[in-house]
PDB file of N, CA and C in Angstrom:
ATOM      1  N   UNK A   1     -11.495  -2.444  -8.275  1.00  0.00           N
ATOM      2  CA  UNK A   1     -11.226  -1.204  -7.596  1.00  0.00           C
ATOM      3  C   UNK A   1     -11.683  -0.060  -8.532  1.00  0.00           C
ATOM      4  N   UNK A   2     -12.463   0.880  -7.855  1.00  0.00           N
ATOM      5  CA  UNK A   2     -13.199   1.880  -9.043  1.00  0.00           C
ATOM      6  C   UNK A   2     -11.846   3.092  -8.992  1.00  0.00           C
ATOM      7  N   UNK A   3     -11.690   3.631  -9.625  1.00  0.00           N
ATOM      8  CA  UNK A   3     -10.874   5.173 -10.136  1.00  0.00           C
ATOM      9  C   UNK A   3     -11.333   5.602  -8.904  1.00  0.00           C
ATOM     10  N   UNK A   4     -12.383   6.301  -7.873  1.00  0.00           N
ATOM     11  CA  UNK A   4     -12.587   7.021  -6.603  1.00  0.00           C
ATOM     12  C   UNK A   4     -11.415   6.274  -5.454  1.00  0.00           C
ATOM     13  N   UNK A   5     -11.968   4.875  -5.742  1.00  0.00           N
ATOM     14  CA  UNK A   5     -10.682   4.038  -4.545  1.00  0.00           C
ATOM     15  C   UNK A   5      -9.333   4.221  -4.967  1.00  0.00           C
ATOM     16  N   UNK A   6      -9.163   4.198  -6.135  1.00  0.00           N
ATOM     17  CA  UNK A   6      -7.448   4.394  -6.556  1.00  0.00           C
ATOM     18  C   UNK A   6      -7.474   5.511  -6.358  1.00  0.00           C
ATOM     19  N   UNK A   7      -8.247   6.778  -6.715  1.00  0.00           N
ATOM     20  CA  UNK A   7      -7.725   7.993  -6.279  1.00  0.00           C
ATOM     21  C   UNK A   7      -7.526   8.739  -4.722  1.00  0.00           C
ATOM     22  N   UNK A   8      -8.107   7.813  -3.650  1.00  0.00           N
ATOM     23  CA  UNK A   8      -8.356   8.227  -2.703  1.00  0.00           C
ATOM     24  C   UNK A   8      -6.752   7.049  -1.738  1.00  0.00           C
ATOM     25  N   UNK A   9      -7.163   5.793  -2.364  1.00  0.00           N
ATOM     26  CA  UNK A   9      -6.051   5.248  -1.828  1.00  0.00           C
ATOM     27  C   UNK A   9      -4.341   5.743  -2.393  1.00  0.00           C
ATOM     28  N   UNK A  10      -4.447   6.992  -3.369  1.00  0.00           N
ATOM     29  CA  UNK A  10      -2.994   7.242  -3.673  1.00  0.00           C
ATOM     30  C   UNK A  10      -3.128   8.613  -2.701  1.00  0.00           C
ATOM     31  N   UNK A  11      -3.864   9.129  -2.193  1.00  0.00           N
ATOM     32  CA  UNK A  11      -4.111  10.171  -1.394  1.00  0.00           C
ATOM     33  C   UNK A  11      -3.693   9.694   0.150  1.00  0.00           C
ATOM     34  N   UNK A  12      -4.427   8.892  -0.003  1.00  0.00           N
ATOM     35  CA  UNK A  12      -4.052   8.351   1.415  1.00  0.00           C
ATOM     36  C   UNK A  12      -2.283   8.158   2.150  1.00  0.00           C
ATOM     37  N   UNK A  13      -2.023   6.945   0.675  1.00  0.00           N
ATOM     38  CA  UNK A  13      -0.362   6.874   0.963  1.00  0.00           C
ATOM     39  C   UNK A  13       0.306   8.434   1.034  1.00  0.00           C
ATOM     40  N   UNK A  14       0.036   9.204   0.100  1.00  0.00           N
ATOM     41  CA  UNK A  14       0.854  10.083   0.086  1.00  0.00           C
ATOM     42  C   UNK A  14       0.977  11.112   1.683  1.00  0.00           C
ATOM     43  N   UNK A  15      -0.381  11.075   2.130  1.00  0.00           N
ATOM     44  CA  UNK A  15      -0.827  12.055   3.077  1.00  0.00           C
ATOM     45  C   UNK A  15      -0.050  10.807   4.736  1.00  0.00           C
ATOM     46  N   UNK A  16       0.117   9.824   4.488  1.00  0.00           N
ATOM     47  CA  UNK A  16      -0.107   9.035   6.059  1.00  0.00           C
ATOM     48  C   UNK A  16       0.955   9.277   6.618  1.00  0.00           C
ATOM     49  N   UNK A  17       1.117   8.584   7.708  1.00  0.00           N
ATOM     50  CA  UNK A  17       2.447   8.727   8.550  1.00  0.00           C
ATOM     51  C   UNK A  17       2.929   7.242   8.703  1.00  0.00           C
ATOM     52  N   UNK A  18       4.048   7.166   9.480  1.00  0.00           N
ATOM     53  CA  UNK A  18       4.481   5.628   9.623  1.00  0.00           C
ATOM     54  C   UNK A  18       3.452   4.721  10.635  1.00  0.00           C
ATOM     55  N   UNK A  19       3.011   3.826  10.106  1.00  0.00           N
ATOM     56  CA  UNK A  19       1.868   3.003  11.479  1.00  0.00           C
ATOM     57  C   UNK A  19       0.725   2.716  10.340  1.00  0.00           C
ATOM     58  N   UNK A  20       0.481   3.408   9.223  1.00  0.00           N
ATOM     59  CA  UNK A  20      -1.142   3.820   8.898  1.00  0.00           C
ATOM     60  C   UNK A  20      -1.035   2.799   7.950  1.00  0.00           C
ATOM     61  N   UNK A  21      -2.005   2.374   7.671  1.00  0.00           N
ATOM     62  CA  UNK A  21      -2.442   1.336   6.375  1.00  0.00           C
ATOM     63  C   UNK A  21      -3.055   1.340   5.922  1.00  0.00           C
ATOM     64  N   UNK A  22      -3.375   0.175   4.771  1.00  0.00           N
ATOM     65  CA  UNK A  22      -4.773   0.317   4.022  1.00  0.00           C
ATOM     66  C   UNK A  22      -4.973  -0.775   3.357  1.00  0.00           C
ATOM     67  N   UNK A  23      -5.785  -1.470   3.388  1.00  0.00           N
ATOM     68  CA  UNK A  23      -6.595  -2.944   2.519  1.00  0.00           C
ATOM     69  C   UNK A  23      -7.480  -2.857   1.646  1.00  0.00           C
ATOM     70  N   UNK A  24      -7.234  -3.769   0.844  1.00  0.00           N
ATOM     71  CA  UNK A  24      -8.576  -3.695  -0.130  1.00  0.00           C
ATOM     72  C   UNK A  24      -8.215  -5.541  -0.827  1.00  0.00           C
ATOM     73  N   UNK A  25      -9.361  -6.295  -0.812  1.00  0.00           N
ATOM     74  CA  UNK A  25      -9.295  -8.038  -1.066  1.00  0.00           C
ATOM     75  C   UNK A  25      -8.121  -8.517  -0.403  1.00  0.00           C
ATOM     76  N   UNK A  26      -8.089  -8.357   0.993  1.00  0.00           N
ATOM     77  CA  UNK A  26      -7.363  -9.532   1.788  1.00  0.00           C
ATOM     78  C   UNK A  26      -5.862  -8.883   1.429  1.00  0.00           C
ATOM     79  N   UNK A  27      -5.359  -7.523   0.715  1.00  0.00           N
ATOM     80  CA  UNK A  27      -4.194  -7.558   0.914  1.00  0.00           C
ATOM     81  C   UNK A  27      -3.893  -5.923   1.683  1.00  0.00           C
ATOM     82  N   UNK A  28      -2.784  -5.700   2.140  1.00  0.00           N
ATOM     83  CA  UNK A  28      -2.583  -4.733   2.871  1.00  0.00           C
ATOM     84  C   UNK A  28      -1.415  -3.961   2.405  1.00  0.00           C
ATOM     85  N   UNK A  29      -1.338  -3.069   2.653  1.00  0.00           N
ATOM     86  CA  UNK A  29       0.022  -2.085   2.567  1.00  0.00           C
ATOM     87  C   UNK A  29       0.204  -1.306   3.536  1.00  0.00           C
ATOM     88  N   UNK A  30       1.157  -1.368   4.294  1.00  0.00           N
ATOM     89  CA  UNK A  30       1.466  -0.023   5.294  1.00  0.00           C
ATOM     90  C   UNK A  30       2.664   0.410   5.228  1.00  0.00           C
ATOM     91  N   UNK A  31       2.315   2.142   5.853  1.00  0.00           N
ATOM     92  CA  UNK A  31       3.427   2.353   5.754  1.00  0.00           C
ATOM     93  C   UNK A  31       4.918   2.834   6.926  1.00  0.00           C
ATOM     94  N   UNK A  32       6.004   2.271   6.172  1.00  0.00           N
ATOM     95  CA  UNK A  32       6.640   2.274   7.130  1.00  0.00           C
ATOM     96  C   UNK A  32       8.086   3.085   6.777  1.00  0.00           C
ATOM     97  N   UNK A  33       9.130   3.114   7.204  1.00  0.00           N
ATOM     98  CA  UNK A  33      10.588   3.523   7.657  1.00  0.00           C
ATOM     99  C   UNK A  33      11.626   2.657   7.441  1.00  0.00           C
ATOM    100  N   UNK A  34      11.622   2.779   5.583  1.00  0.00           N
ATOM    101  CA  UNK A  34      12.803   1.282   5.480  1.00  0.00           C
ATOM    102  C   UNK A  34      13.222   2.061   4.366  1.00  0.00           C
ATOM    103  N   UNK A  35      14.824   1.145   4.597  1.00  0.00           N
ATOM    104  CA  UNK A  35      15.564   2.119   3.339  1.00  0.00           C
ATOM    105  C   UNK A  35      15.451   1.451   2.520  1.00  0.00           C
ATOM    106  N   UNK A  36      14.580   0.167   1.993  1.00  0.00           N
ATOM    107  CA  UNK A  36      14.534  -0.015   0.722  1.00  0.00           C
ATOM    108  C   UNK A  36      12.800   0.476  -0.182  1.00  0.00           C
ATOM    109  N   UNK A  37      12.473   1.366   0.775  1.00  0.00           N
ATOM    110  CA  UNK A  37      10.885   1.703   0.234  1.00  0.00           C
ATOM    111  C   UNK A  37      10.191   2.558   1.770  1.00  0.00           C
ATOM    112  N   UNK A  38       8.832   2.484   0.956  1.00  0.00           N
ATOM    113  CA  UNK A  38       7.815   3.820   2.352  1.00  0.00           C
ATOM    114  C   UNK A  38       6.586   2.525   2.550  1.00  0.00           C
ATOM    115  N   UNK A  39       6.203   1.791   1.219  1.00  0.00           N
ATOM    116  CA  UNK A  39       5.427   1.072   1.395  1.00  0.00           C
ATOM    117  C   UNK A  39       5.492  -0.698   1.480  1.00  0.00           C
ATOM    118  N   UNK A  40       5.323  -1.274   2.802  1.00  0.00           N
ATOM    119  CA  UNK A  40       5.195  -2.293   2.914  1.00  0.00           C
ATOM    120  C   UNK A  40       4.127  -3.323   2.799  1.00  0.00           C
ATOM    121  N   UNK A  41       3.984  -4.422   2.029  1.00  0.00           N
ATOM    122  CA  UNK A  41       3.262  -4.801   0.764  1.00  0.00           C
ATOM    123  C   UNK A  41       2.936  -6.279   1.809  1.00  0.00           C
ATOM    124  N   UNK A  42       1.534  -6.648   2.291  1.00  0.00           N
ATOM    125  CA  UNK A  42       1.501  -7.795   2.815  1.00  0.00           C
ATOM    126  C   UNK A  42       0.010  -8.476   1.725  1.00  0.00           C
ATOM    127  N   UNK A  43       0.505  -9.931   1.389  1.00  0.00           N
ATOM    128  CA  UNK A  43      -0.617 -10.810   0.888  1.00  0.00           C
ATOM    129  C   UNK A  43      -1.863 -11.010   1.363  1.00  0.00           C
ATOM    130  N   UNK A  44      -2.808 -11.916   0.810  1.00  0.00           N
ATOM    131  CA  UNK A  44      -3.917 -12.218   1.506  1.00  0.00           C
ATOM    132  C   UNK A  44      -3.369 -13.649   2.754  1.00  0.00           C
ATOM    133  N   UNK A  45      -2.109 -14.277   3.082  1.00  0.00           N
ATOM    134  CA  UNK A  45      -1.696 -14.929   4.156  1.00  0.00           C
ATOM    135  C   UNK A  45      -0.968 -14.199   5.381  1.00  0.00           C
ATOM    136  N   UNK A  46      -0.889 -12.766   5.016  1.00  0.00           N
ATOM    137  CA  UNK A  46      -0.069 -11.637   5.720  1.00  0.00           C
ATOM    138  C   UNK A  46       1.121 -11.682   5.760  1.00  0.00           C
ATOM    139  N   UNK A  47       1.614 -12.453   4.629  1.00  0.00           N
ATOM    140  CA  UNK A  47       3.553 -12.441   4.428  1.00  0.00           C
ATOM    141  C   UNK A  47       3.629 -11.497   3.346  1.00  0.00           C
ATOM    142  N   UNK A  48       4.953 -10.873   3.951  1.00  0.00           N
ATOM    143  CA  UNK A  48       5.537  -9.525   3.014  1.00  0.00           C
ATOM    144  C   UNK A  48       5.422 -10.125   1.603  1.00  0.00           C
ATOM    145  N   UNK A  49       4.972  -9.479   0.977  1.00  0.00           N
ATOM    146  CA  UNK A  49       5.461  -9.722  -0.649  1.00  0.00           C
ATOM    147  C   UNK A  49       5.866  -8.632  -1.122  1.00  0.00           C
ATOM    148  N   UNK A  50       5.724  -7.732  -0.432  1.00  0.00           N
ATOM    149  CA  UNK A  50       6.981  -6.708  -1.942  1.00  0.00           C
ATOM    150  C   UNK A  50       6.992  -5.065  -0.582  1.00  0.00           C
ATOM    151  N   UNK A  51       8.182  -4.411  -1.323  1.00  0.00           N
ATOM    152  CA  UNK A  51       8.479  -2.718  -0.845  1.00  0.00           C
ATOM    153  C   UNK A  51       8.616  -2.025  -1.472  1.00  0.00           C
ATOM    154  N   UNK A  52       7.332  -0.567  -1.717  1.00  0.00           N
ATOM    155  CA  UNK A  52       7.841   0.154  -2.637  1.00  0.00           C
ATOM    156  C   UNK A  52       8.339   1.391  -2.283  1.00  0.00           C
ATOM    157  N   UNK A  53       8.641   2.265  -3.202  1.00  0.00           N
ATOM    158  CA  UNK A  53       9.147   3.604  -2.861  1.00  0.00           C
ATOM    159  C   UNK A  53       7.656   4.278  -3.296  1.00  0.00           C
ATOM    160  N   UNK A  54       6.887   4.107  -4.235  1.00  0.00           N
ATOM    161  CA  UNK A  54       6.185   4.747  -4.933  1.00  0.00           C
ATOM    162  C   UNK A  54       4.654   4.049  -4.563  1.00  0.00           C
ATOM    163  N   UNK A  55       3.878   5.467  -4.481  1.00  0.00           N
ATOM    164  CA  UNK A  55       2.499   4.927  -4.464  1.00  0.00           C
ATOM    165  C   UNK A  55       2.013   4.448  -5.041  1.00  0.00           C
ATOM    166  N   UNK A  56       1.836   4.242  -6.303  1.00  0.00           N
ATOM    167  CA  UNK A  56       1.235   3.315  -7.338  1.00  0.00           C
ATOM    168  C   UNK A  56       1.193   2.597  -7.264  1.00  0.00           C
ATOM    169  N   UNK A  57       2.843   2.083  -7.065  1.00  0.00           N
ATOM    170  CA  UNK A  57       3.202   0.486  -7.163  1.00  0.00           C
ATOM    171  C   UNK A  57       2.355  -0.224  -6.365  1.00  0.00           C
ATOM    172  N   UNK A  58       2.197   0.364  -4.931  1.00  0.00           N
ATOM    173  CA  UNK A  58       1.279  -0.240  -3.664  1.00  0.00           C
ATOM    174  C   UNK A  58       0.119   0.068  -4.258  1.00  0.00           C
ATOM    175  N   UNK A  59      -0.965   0.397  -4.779  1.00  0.00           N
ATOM    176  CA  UNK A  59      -1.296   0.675  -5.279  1.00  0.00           C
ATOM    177  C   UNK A  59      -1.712  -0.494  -6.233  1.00  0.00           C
ATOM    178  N   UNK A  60      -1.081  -0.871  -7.164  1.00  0.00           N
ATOM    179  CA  UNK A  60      -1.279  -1.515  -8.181  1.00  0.00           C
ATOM    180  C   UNK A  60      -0.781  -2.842  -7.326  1.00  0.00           C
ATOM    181  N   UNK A  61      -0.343  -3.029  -6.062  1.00  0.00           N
ATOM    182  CA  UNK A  61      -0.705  -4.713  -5.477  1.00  0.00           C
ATOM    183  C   UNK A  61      -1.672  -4.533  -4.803  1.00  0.00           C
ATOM    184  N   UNK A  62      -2.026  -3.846  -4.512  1.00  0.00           N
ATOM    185  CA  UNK A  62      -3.504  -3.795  -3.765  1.00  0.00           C
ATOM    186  C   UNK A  62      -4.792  -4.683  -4.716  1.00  0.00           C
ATOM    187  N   UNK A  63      -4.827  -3.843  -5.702  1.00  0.00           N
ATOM    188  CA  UNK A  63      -5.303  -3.829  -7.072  1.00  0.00           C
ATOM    189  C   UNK A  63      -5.853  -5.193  -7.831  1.00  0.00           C
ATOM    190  N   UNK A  64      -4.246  -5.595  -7.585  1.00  0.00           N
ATOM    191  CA  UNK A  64      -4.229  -7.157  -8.944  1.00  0.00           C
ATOM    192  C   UNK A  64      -4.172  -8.348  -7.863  1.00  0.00           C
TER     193      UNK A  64
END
């Protein structure tokens, strides 16, 4: 992932609404309306693996 994609994909989370997403190598994040986080974290099999509060974090599973 180059620095333009991380900077544009922390733009993105910050700017979206609930529904919107974003992929990068088979994994996804969208975001949603949960009280344990904004971002919902799906694998390359499309099972949840993680919720964050913070863009990065989504971010940095996108990533690794």
């Amino acid at each position: 992932m180059t620095t333009t994609m991380w900077n544009e994909g922390i733009a993105y989370l910050m700017n979206g609404t609930e529904g919107d997403w974003i992929e990068h190598n088979g994994r996804k994040v969208e975001i949603v309306s949960m009280c344990g986080g904004r971002y919902l974290c799906y694998d390359e099999e499309g099972s949840v693996a993680g919720l964050f509060h913070e863009e990065w974090r989504a971010m940095e599973f996108l990533k690794n």
